[in-house]
Protein backbone atom coordinates (compact mmCIF):
# COMPACT_ATOMS: atom_id res chain seq x y z
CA UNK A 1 13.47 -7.52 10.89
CA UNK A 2 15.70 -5.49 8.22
CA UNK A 3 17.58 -7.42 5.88
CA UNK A 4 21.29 -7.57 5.92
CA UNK A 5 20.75 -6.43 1.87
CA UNK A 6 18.96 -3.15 2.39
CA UNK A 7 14.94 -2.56 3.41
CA UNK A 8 12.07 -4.43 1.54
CA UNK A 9 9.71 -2.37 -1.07
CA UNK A 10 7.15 -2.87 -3.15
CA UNK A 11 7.31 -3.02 -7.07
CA UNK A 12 3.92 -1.26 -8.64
CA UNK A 13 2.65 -1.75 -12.11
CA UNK A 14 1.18 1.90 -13.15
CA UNK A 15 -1.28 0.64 -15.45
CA UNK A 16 -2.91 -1.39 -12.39
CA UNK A 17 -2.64 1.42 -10.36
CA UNK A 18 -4.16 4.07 -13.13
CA UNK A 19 -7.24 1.98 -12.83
CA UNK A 20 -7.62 1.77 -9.24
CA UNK A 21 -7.45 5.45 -8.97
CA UNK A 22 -9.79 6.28 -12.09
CA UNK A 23 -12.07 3.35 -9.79
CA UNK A 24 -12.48 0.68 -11.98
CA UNK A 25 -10.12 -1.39 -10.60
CA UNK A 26 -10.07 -2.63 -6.87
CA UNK A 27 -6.84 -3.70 -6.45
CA UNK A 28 -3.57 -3.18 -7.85
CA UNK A 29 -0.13 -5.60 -8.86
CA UNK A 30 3.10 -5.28 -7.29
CA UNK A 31 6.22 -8.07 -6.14
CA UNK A 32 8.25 -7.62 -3.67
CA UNK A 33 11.53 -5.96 -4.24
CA UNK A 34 14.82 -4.49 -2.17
CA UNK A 35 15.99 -1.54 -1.77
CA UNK A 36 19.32 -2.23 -1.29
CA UNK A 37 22.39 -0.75 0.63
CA UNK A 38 23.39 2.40 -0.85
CA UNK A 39 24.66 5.48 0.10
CA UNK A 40 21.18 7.41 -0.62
CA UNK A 41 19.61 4.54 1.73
CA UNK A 42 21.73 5.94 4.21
CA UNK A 43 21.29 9.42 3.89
CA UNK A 44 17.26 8.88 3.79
CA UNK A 45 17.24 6.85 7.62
CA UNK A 46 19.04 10.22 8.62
CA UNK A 47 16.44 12.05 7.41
CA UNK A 48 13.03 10.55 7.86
CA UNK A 49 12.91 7.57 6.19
CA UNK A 50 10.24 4.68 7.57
CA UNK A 51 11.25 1.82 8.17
CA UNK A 52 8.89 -1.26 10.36
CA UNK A 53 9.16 -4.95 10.40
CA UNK A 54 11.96 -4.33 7.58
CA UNK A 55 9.50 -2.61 4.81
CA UNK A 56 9.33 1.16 3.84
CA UNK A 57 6.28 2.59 2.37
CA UNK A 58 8.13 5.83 1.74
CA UNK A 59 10.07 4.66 -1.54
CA UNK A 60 8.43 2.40 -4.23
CA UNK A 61 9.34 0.95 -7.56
CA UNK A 62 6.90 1.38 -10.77
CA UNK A 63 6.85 -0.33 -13.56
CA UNK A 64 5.33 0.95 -16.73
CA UNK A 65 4.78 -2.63 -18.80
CA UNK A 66 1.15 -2.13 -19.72
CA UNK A 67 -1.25 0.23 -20.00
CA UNK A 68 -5.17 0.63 -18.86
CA UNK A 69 -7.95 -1.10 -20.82
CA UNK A 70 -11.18 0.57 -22.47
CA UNK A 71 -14.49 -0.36 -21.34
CA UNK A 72 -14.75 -2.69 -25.04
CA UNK A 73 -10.99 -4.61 -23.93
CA UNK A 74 -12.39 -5.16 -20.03
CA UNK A 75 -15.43 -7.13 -21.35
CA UNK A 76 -13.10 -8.78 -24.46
CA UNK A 77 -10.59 -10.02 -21.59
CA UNK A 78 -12.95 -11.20 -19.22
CA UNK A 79 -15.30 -12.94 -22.18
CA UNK A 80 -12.09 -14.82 -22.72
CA UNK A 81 -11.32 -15.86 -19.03
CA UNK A 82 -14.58 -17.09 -18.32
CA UNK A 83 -15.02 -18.84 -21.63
CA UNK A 84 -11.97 -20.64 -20.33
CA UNK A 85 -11.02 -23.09 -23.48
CA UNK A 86 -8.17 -24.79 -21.33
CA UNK A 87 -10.16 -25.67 -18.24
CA UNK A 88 -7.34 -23.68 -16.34
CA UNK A 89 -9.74 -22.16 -13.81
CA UNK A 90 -12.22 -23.13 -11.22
CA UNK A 91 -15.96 -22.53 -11.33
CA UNK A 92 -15.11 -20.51 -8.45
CA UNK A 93 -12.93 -18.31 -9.90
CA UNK A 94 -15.06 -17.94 -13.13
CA UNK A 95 -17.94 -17.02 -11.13
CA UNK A 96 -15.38 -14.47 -9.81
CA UNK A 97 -14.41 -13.45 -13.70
CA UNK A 98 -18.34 -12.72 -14.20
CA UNK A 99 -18.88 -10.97 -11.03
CA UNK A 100 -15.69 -8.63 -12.26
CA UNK A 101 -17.88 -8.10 -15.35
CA UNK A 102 -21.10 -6.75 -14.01
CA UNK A 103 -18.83 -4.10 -12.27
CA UNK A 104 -17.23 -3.25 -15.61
CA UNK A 105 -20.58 -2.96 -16.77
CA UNK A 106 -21.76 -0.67 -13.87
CA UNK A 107 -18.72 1.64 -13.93
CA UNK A 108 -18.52 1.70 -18.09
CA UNK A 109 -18.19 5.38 -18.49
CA UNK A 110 -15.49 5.40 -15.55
CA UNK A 111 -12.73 3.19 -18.34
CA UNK A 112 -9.91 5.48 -19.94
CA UNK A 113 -8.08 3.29 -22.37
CA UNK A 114 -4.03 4.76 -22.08
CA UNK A 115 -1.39 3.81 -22.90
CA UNK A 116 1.80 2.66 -20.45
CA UNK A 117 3.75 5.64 -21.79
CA UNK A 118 0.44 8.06 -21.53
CA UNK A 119 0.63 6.78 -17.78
CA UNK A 120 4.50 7.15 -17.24
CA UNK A 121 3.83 11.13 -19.14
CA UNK A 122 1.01 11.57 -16.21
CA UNK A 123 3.04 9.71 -13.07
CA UNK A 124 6.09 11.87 -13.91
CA UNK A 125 4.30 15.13 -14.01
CA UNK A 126 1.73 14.82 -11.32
CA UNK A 127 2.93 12.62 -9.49
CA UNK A 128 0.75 9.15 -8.02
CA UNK A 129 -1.19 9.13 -4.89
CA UNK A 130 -1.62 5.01 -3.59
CA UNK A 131 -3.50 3.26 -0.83
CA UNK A 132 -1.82 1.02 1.27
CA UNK A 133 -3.45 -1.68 3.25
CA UNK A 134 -2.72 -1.43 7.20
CA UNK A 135 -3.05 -4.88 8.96
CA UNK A 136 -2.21 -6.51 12.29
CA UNK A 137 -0.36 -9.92 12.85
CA UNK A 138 -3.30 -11.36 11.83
CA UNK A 139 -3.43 -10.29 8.57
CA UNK A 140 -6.28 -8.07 9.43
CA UNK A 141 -7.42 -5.27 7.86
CA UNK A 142 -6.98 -2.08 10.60
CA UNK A 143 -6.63 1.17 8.39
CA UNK A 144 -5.98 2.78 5.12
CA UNK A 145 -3.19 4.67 4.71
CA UNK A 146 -2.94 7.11 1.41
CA UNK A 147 0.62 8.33 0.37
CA UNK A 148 1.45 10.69 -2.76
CA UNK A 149 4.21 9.92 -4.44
CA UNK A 150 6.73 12.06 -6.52
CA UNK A 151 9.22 10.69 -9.50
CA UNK A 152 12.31 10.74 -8.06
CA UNK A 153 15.18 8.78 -9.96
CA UNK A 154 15.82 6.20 -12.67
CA UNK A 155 19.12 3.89 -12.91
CA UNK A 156 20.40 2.89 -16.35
CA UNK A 157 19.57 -0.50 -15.28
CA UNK A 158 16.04 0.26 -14.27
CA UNK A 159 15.69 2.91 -17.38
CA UNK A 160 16.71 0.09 -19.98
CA UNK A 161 13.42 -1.98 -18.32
CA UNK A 162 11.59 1.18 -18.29
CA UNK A 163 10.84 1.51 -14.08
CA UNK A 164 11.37 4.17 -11.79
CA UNK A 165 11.84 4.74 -8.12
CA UNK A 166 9.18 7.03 -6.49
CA UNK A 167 9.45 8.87 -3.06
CA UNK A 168 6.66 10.60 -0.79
CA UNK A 169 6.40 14.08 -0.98
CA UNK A 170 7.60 14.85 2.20
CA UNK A 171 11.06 13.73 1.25
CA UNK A 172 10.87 14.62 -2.32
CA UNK A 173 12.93 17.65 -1.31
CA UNK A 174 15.63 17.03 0.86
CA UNK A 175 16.17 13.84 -1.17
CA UNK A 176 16.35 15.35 -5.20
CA UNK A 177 18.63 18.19 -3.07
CA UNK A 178 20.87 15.43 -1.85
CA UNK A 179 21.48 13.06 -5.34
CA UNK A 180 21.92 16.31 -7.18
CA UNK A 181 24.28 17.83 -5.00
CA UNK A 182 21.93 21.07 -4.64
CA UNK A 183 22.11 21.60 -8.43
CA UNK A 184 19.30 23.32 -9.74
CA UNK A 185 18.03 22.45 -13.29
CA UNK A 186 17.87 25.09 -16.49
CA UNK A 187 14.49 26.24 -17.18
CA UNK A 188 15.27 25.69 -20.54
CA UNK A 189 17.43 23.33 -22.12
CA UNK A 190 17.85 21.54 -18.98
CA UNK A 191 20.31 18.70 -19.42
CA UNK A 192 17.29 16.07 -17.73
CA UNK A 193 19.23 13.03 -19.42
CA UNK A 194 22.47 13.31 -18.49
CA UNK A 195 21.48 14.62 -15.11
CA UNK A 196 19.05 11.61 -14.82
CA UNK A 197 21.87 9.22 -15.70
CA UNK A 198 24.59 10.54 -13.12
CA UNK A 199 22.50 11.68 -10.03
CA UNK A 200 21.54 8.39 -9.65
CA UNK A 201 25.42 6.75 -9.26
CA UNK A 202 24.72 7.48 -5.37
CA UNK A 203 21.96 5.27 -5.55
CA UNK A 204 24.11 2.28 -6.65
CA UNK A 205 23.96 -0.95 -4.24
CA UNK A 206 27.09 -1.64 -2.32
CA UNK A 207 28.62 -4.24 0.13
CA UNK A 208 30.63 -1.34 2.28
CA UNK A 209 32.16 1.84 2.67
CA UNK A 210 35.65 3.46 2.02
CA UNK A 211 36.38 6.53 3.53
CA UNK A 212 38.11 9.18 1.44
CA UNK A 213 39.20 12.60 1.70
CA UNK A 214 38.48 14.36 -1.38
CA UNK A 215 41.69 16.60 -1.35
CA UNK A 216 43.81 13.26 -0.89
CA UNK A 217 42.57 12.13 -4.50
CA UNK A 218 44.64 13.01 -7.40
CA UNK A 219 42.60 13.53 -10.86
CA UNK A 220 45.34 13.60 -13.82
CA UNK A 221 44.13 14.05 -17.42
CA UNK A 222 43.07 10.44 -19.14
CA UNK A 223 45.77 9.43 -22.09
CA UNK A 224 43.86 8.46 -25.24
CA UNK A 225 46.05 6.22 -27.19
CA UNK A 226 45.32 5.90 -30.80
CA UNK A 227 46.01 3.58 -33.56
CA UNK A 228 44.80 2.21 -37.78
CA UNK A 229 43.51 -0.88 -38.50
CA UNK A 230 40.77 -2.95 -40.15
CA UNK A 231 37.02 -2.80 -38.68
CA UNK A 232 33.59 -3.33 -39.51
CA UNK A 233 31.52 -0.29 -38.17
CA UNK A 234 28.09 -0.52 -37.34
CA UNK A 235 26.18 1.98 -39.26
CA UNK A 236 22.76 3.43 -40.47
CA UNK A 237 21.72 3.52 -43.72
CA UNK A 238 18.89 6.64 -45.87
CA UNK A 239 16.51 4.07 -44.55
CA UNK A 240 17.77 4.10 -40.57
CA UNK A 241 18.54 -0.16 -41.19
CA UNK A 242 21.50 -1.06 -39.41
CA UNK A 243 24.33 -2.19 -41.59
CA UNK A 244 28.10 -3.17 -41.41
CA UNK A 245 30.96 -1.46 -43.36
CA UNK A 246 34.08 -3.22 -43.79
CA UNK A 247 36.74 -0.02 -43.26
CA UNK A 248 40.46 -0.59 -43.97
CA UNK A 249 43.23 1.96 -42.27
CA UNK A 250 40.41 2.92 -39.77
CA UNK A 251 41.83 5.13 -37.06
CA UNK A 252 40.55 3.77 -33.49
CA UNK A 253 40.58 5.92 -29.96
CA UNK A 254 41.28 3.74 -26.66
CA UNK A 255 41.13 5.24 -23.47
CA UNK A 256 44.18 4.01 -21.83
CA UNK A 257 42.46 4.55 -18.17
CA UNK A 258 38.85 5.14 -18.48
CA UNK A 259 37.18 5.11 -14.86
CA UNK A 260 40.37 3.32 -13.02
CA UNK A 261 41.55 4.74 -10.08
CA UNK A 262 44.77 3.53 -7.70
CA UNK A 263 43.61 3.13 -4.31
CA UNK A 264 46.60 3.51 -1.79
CA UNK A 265 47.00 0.16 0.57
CA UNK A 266 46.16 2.11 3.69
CA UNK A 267 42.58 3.16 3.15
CA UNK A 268 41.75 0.03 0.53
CA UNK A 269 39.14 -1.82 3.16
CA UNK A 270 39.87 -5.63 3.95
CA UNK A 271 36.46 -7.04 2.22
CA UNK A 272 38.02 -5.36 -1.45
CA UNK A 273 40.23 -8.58 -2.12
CA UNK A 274 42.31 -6.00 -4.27
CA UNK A 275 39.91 -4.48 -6.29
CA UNK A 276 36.71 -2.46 -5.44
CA UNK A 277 33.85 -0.91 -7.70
CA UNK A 278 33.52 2.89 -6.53
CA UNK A 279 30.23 4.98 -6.97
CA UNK A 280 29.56 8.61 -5.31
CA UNK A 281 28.17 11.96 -6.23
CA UNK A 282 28.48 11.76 -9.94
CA UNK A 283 31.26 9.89 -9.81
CA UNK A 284 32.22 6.13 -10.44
CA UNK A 285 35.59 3.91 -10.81
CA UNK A 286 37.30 0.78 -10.41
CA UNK A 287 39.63 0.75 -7.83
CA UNK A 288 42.57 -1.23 -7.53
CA UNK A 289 44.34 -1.79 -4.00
CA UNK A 290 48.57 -0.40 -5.12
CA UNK A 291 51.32 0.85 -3.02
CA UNK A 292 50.94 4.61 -4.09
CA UNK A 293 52.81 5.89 -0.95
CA UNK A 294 55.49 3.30 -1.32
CA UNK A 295 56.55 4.58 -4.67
CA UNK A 296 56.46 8.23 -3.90
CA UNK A 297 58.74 7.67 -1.12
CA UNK A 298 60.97 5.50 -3.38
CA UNK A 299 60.51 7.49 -6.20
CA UNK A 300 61.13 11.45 -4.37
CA UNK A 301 63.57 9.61 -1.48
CA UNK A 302 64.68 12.74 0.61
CA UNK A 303 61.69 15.25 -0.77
CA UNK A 304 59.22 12.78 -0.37
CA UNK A 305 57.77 15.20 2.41
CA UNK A 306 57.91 18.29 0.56
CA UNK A 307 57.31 16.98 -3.14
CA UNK A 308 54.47 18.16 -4.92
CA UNK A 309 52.24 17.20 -7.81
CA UNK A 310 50.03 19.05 -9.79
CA UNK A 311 46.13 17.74 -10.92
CA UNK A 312 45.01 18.26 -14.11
CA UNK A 313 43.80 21.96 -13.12
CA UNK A 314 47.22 23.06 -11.88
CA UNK A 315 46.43 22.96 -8.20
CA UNK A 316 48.76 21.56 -6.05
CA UNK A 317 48.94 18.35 -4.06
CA UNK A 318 51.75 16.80 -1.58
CA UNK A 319 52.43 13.52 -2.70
CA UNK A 320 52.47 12.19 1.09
CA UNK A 321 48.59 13.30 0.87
CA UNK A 322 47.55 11.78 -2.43
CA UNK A 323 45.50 8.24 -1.62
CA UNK A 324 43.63 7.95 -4.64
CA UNK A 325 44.82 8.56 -7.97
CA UNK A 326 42.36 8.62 -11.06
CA UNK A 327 41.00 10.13 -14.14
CA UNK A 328 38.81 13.12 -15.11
CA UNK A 329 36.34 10.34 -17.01
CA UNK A 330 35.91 8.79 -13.74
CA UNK A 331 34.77 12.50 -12.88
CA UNK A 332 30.59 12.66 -14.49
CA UNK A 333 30.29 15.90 -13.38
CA UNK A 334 33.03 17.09 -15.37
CA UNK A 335 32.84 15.09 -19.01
CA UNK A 336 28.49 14.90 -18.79
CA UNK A 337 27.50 17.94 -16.11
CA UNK A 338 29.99 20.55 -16.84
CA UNK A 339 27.27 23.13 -18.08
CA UNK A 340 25.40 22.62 -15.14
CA UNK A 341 28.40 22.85 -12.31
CA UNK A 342 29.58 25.73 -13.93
CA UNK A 343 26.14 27.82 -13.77
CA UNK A 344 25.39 26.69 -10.16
């Protein structure tokens, strides 16, 4: 049965899984993760996405926190297991230790020490193929099923603790189309990070939807407010050590409405309690729940049906229309993509 939070996955670590497919491994790690509701979630169940007893084999997490061992660190690990100083295993298990052993010994020219970022440079580029266990109710063992995978997406979140979502390659595709809005990449020069960063806003886990037609949002130029005072800025010295430098008569820049957004009271949904976080296409604010279409009408009075305002490219919107009213830094594919929307 599906959770109510989004469809259950499984979390790999690629240095286990680099040494199960060079074969001197026989199984690999992984935890069980989520997921979780997100727009790309639903677009995928549209579009092929498998989904039984609540799990999906067809996306995957990987984490890259260690690497694969040489032959000479196998036997140096396991020497240390089965000397086991603090009696924290069984004689069962170190009999299992020393049976692990004799394989390493039998497959010794099959070990290729790499690192976790040699692995990630591999996994990105080709790509990981992984077996998955089949089993009935019983737990028991009925098939092996093989899936390639493809790199698909990384969210700041997951890119700060260094994982990555995968995807089979039979919805590589249609799903890379879909988070880049059918932008295709430079050959060279290719803005990777900041495409890598933004793509993956669609991804972000929500509790509902808002419906919102695009030509009834209003995008106004931010106001950048500026002002002098006293600070102590974080810098780098010859050496690239971080040091602070007190600064007097220091001119600031604040943003006076970086990624808000006004969110008219007839389309703000019931579960927002007056605010909501908003993510889409390249695109994320925080909306607040106002009365937008109360002050036009008591602002324009008798030309409140004919009055028009103009977004910050000239183009011009009836005010009765305008439901959402934000910023162009709300806008990622303006400030971070621009190059790229502009040649596609």
């Amino acid at each position: 049965m599906s959770s109510k939070y989004g469809i259950k996955i499984k979390n790999f670590q690629a240095g286990s899984l680099y040494q199960c497919n060079i074969g001197v491994r026989q199984n690999y790690d992984y935890t069980k993760a989520m997921f979780t509701n997100n727009l790309l979630m639903y677009f995928l169940l549209e579009n092929g996405l498998k989904v039984e007893n609540g799990w999906t084999r067809d996306i995957i997490c990987i984490e890259f926190d260690y690497g694969s061992r040489s032959y000479e660190e196998e036997i140096e690990h396991l020497n240390k297991l089965i000397k086991n100083e603090n009696k924290k295993y069984t004689e069962e298990v170190i009999d299992y230790f020393k049976s692990l052993k004799t394989q390493a010994d039998f497959k010794k020219d099959l070990f290729d020490k790499k690192s976790a970022d040699e692995i990630r440079d591999i996994f990105y580029k080709d790509g990981i193929e992984i077996r998955h266990d089949v089993r009935n109710k019983k737990n028991k063992l009925i098939k092996e099923e093989f899936i390639h995978y493809r790199m698909f997406y990384r969210s700041t979140g997951k890119a700060k603790g260094g994982s990555c979502m995968f995807i089979r390659d039979e919805l590589y595709d249609k799903a890379l189309s879909f988070i880049r809005m059918g932008i295709e990449m430079e050959q060279n020069d290719a803005q990777i990070v900041e495409m890598s960063a933004y793509s993956s806003l669609i991804a972000s886990s929500i509790v509902g939807t808002i419906k919102i037609n695009p030509k009834n949002i209003l995008v106004l130029k931010d106001v950048d407010s500026f002002f002098t005072t006293n600070v102590i800025s974080v810098e780098t010295d010859k050496n690239k050590h971080c040091i602070a430098v007190e600064k007097e008569n220091y001119k600031l820049k604040n943003t006076m409405f970086d990624g808000e957004a006004l969110v008219d009271e007839s389309i703000f949904p019931s579960w927002g309690d007056g605010y909501i976080l908003l993510r889409h296409h390249m695109c994320k604010m925080a909306g607040f729940k106002t009365k937008i279409q109360k002050f036009f009408k008591d602002y324009y009075g008798n030309r409140y049906n004919t009055a028009i305002i103009k977004d910050m490219w000239g183009n011009d919107h009836y005010a009765k229309d305008i439901e959402v009213i934000t910023t162009d830094n709300a806008m990622k594919w303006l400030n971070k993509m621009g190059r790229l929307i502009r040649n596609n």
